[in-house]
Protein backbone atom coordinates (compact mmCIF):
# COMPACT_ATOMS: atom_id res chain seq x y z
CA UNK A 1 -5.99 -19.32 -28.06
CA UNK A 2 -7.52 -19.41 -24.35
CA UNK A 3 -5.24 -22.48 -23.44
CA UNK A 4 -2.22 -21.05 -24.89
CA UNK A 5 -2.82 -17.71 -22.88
CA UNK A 6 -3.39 -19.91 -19.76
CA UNK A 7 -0.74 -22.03 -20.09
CA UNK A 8 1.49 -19.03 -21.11
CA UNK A 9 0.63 -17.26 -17.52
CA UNK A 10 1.80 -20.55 -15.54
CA UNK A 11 4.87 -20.47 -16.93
CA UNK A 12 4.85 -16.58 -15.75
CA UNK A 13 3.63 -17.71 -12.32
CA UNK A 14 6.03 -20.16 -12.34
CA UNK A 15 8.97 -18.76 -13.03
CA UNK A 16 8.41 -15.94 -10.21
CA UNK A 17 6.94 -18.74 -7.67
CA UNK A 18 10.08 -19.14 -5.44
CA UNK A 19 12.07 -15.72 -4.29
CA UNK A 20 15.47 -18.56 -4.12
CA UNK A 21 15.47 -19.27 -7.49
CA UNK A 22 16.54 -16.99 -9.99
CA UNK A 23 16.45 -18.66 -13.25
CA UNK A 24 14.60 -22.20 -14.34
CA UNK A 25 15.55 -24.76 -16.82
CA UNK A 26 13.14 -26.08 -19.84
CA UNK A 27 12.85 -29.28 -18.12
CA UNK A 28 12.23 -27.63 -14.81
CA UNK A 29 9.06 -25.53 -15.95
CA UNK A 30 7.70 -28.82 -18.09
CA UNK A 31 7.71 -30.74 -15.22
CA UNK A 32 5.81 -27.77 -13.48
CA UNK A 33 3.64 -26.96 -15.75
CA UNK A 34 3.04 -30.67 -16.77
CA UNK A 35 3.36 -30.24 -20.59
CA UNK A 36 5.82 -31.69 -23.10
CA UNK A 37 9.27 -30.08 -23.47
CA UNK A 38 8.09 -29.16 -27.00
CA UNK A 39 5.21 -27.40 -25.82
CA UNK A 40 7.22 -25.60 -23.35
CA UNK A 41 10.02 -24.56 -25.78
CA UNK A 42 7.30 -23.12 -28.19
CA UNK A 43 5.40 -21.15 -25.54
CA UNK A 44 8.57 -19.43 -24.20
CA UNK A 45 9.86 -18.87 -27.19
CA UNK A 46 6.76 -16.51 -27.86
CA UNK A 47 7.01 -15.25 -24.76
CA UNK A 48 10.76 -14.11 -25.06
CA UNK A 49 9.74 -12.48 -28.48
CA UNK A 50 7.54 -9.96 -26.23
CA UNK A 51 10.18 -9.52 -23.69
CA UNK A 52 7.71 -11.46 -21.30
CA UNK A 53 10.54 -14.14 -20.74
CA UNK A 54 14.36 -14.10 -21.02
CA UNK A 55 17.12 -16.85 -21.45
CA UNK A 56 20.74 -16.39 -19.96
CA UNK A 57 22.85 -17.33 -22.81
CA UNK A 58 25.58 -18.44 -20.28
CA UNK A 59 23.44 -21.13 -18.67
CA UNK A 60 20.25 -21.35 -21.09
CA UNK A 61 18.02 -21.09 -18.19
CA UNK A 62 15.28 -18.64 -18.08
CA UNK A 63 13.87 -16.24 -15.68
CA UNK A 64 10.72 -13.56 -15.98
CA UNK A 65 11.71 -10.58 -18.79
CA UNK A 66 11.79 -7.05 -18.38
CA UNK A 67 8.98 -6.06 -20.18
CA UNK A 68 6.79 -6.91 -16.42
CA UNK A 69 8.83 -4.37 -14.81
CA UNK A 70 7.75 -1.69 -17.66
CA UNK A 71 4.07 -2.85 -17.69
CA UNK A 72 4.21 -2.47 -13.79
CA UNK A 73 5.65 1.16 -14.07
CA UNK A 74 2.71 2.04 -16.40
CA UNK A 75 0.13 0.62 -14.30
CA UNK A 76 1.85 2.52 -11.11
CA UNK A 77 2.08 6.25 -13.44
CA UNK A 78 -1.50 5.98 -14.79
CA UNK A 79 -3.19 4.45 -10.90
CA UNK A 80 -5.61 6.37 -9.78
CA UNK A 81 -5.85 6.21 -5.94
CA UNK A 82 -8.89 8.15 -4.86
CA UNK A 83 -11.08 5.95 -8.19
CA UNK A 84 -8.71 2.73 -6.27
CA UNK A 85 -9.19 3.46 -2.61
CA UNK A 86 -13.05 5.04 -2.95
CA UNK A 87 -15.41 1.62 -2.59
CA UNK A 88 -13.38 0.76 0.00
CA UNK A 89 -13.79 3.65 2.02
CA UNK A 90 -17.31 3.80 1.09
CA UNK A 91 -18.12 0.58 2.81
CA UNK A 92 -15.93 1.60 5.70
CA UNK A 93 -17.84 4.55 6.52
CA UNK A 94 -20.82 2.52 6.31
CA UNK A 95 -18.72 -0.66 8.88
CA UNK A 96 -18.05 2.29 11.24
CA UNK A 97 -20.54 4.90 10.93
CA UNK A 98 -17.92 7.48 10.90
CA UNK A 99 -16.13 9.91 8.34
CA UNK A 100 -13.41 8.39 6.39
CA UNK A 101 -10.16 10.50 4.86
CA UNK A 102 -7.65 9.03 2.57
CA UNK A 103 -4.36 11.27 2.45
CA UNK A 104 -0.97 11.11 0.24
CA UNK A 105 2.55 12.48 1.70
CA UNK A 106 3.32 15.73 0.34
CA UNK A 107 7.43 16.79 0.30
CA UNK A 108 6.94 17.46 4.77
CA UNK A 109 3.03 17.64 4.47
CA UNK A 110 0.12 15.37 3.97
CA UNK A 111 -2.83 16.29 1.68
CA UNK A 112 -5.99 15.15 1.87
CA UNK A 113 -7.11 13.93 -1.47
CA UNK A 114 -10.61 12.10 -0.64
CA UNK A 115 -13.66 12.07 2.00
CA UNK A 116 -16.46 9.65 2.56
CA UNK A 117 -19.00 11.80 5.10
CA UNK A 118 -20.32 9.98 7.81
CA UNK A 119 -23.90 8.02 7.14
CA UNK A 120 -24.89 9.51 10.66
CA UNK A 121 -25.89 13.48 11.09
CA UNK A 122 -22.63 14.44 13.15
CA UNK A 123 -19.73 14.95 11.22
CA UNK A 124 -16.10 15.42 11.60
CA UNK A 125 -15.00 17.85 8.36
CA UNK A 126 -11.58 18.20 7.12
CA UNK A 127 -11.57 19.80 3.92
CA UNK A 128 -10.39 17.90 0.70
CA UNK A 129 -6.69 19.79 -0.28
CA UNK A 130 -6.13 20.72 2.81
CA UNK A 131 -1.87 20.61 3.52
CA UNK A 132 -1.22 19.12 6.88
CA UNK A 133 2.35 19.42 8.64
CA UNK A 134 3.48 15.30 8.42
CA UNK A 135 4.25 15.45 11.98
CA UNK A 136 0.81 16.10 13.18
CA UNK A 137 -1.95 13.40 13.68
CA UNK A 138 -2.73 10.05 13.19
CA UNK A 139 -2.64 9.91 9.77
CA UNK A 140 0.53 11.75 8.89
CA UNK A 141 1.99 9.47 11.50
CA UNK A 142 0.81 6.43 10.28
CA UNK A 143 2.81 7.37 6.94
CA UNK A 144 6.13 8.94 8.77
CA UNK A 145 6.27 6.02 10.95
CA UNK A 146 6.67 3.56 7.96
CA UNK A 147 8.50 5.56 5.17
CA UNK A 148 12.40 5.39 4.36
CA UNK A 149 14.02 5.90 7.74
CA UNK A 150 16.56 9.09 5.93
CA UNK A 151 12.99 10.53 4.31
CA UNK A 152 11.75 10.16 7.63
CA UNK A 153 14.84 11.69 9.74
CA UNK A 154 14.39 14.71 6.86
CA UNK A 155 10.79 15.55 7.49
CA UNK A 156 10.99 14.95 11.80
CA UNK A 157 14.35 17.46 11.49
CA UNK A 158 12.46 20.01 9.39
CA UNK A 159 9.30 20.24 11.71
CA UNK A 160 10.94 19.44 15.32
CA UNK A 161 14.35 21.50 15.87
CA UNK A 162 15.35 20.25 19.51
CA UNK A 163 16.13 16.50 20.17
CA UNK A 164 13.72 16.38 22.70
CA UNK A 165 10.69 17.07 20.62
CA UNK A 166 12.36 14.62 17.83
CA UNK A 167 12.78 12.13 20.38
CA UNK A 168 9.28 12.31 21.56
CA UNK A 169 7.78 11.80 18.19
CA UNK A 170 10.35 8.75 17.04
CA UNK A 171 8.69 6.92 20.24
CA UNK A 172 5.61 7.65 19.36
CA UNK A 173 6.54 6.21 15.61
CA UNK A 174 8.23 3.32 17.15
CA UNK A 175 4.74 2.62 19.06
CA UNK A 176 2.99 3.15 15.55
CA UNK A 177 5.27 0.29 13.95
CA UNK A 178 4.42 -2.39 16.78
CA UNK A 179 0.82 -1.69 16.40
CA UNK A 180 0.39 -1.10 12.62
CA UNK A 181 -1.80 1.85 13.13
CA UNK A 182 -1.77 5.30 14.66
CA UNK A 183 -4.28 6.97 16.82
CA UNK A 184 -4.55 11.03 17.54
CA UNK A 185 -6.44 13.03 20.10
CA UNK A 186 -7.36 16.68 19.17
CA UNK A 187 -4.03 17.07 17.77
CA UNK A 188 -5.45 19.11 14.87
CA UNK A 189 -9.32 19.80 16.09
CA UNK A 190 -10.07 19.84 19.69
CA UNK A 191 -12.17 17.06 20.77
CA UNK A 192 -11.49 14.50 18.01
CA UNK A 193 -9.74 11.32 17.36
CA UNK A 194 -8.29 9.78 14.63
CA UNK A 195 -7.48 6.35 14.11
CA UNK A 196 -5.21 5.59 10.54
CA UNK A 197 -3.30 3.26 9.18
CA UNK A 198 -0.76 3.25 6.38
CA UNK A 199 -1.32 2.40 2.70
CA UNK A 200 1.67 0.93 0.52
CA UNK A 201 2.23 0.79 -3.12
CA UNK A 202 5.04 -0.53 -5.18
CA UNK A 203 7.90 -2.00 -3.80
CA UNK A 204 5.83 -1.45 -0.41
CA UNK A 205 6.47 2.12 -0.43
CA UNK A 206 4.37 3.88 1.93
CA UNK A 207 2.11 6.10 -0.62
CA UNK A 208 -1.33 7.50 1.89
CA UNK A 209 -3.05 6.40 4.77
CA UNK A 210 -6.81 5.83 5.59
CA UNK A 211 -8.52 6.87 8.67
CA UNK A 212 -11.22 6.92 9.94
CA UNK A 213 -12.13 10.96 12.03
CA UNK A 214 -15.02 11.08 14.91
CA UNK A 215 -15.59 12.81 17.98
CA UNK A 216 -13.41 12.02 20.98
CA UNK A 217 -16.49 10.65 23.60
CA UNK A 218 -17.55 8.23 20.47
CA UNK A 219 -14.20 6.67 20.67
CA UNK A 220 -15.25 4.32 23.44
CA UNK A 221 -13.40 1.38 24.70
CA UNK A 222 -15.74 -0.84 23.45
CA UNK A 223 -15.71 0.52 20.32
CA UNK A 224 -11.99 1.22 19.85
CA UNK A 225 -11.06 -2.52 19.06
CA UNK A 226 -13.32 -2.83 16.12
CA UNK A 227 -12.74 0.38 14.21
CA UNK A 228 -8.72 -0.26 14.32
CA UNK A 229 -9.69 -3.56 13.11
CA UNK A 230 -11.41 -1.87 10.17
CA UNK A 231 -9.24 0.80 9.00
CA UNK A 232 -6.32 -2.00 8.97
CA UNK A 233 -8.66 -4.32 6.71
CA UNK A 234 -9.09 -1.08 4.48
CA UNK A 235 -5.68 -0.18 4.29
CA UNK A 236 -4.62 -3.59 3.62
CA UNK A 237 -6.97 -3.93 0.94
CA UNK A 238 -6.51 -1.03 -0.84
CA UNK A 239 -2.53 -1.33 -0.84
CA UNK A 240 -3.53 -4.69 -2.34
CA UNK A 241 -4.91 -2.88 -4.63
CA UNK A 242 -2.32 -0.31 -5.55
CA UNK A 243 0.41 -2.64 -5.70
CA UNK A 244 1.90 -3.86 -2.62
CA UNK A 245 3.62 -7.54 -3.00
CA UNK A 246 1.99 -10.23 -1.31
C-alpha cells in the first residue's frame, strides 16, 4: 500500500514537473517513473477515478486533475495564518531581540492580527486589531507595494487625493519592489522604525507582512543589514508556508 502511494505521488510530481508541458503520454511517465507500462496504466487509472489525474480523450495524454485545485482551495479557506506564521515569528523575536507584528490587508487598511513582545524589557506596543490606513508604514507598504497594480491604484487614490502625494508614495513603492522590503521612521509612533516585508499566499497573492518594530537609535547601521536579512527569511518562510509556488 506504501509503494503504491509513493509511486502514485511521482506520477503527480511528474506530471506537474515541467511548466512547458501540458499533458504526458503513458510511455512518457513509465519511462519517468521507471515502471512497466502496465503498472503505469493501473496506477493512473486509480488516480483518474479520484479526479487526481485526467486523460484528454482527443490525444489520450494525461495531465494533473482537478480535484488538486479543490483540495488546494480547502487548504487555503480553512489556513490559519497567525497558528502558520507564529513559530516563525517566535524565533525571530528571539534572532533580533525586537517585537515582531504580523498584519493582513484590510479593504484600504491593514490589521494587525498577531504580536511576539520583545525578549528584552523595552518594548515597542501596537495593539493586536488595531486598523491602520494601508498607506502608512512599513508594513502596509510592504503589502501595497506588491499587490494587484488596479487594487493598488484603488487604495493610493482613496488615501492620497493630489498627484503629488500619489506620486510620492508610488516611488517610495517602486523603491520597496527593488529591495523586497520596506522600512518606516515614526510614521505612526514618533521615534520608531519598522522594517517589513511582504508575505504571499496562493497564486503569490500578497496576503500580510511581517515586521519587525524597535526604537529608532536601536536601528543602527550595523545592525540594519542583519534584521532586513531576518524579516525576509521570515517572510519567505512563512509564505512557504501558506502557499506561495516555488
Amino acid at each position: 500500500m506504501v509503494q503504491s502511494i509513493e509511486r502514485a505521488m511521482e506520477i503527480i510530481n511528474i506530471l506537474i514537473s515541467d511548466n512547458r508541458k501540458s499533458s504526458w503520454s503513458l510511455s512518457e511517465i513509465s519511462d519517468k517513473v521507471g515502471l512497466p507500462l502496465s503498472s503505469v496504466h493501473r496506477l493512473v487509472t486509480a488516480l483518474m477515478k479520484q479526479g487526481l489525474v485526467m486523460q484528454i480523450p482527443e490525444t489520450k495524454r494525461y495531465k494533473i486533475g482537478y480535484t488538486w485545485m479543490e483540495i488546494g482551495f480547502w487548504l487555503h479557506e480553512h489556513l490559519d495564518f497567525r497558528e502558520t506564521a507564529r513559530p516563525i515569528m517566535e524565533r525571530l523575536a528571539q534572532e533580533v531581540e525586537e517585537s515582531v507584528y504580523y498584519s493582513i490587508p484590510d479593504n484600504h487598511y491593514a490589521t494587525i492580527i498577531d504580536r511576539v513582545d520583545s525578549p528584552v524589557s523595552v518594548r515597542i506596543i501596537d495593539n493586536l486589531g488595531e486598523r491602520i490606513p494601508m498607506h502608512i508604514g512599513a508594513a502596509n507598504k510592504s503589502m501595497l507595494a506588491f499587490m494587484k497594480p488596479e487594487k493598488a491604484t484603488q487604495i493610493i487614490s482613496h488615501w492620497l487625493p493630489t498627484e503629488a502625494e500619489q506620486k510620492q508614495l508610488r516611488q517610495q513603492l517602486d523603491e520597496i519592489k527593488e529591495t523586497g522590503y520596506a522600512v518606516s521612521y515614526g510614521e505612526k509612533t514618533k521615534r520608531t522604525t519598522s522594517i517589513a516585508a511582504p508575505v504571499y499566499g496562493f497564486d503569490h497573492k500578497v496576503v500580510g507582512s511581517v515586521y519587525i518594530n524597535l526604537l529608532a537609535d536601536q536601528a543602527t547601521k550595523d545592525r540594519f543589514p542583519f534584521m532586513t536579512e531576518k524579516v525576509l527569511q521570515a517572510a519567505e518562510e512563512i509564505s512557504r508556508q501558506t502557499g506561495k509556488a516555488p
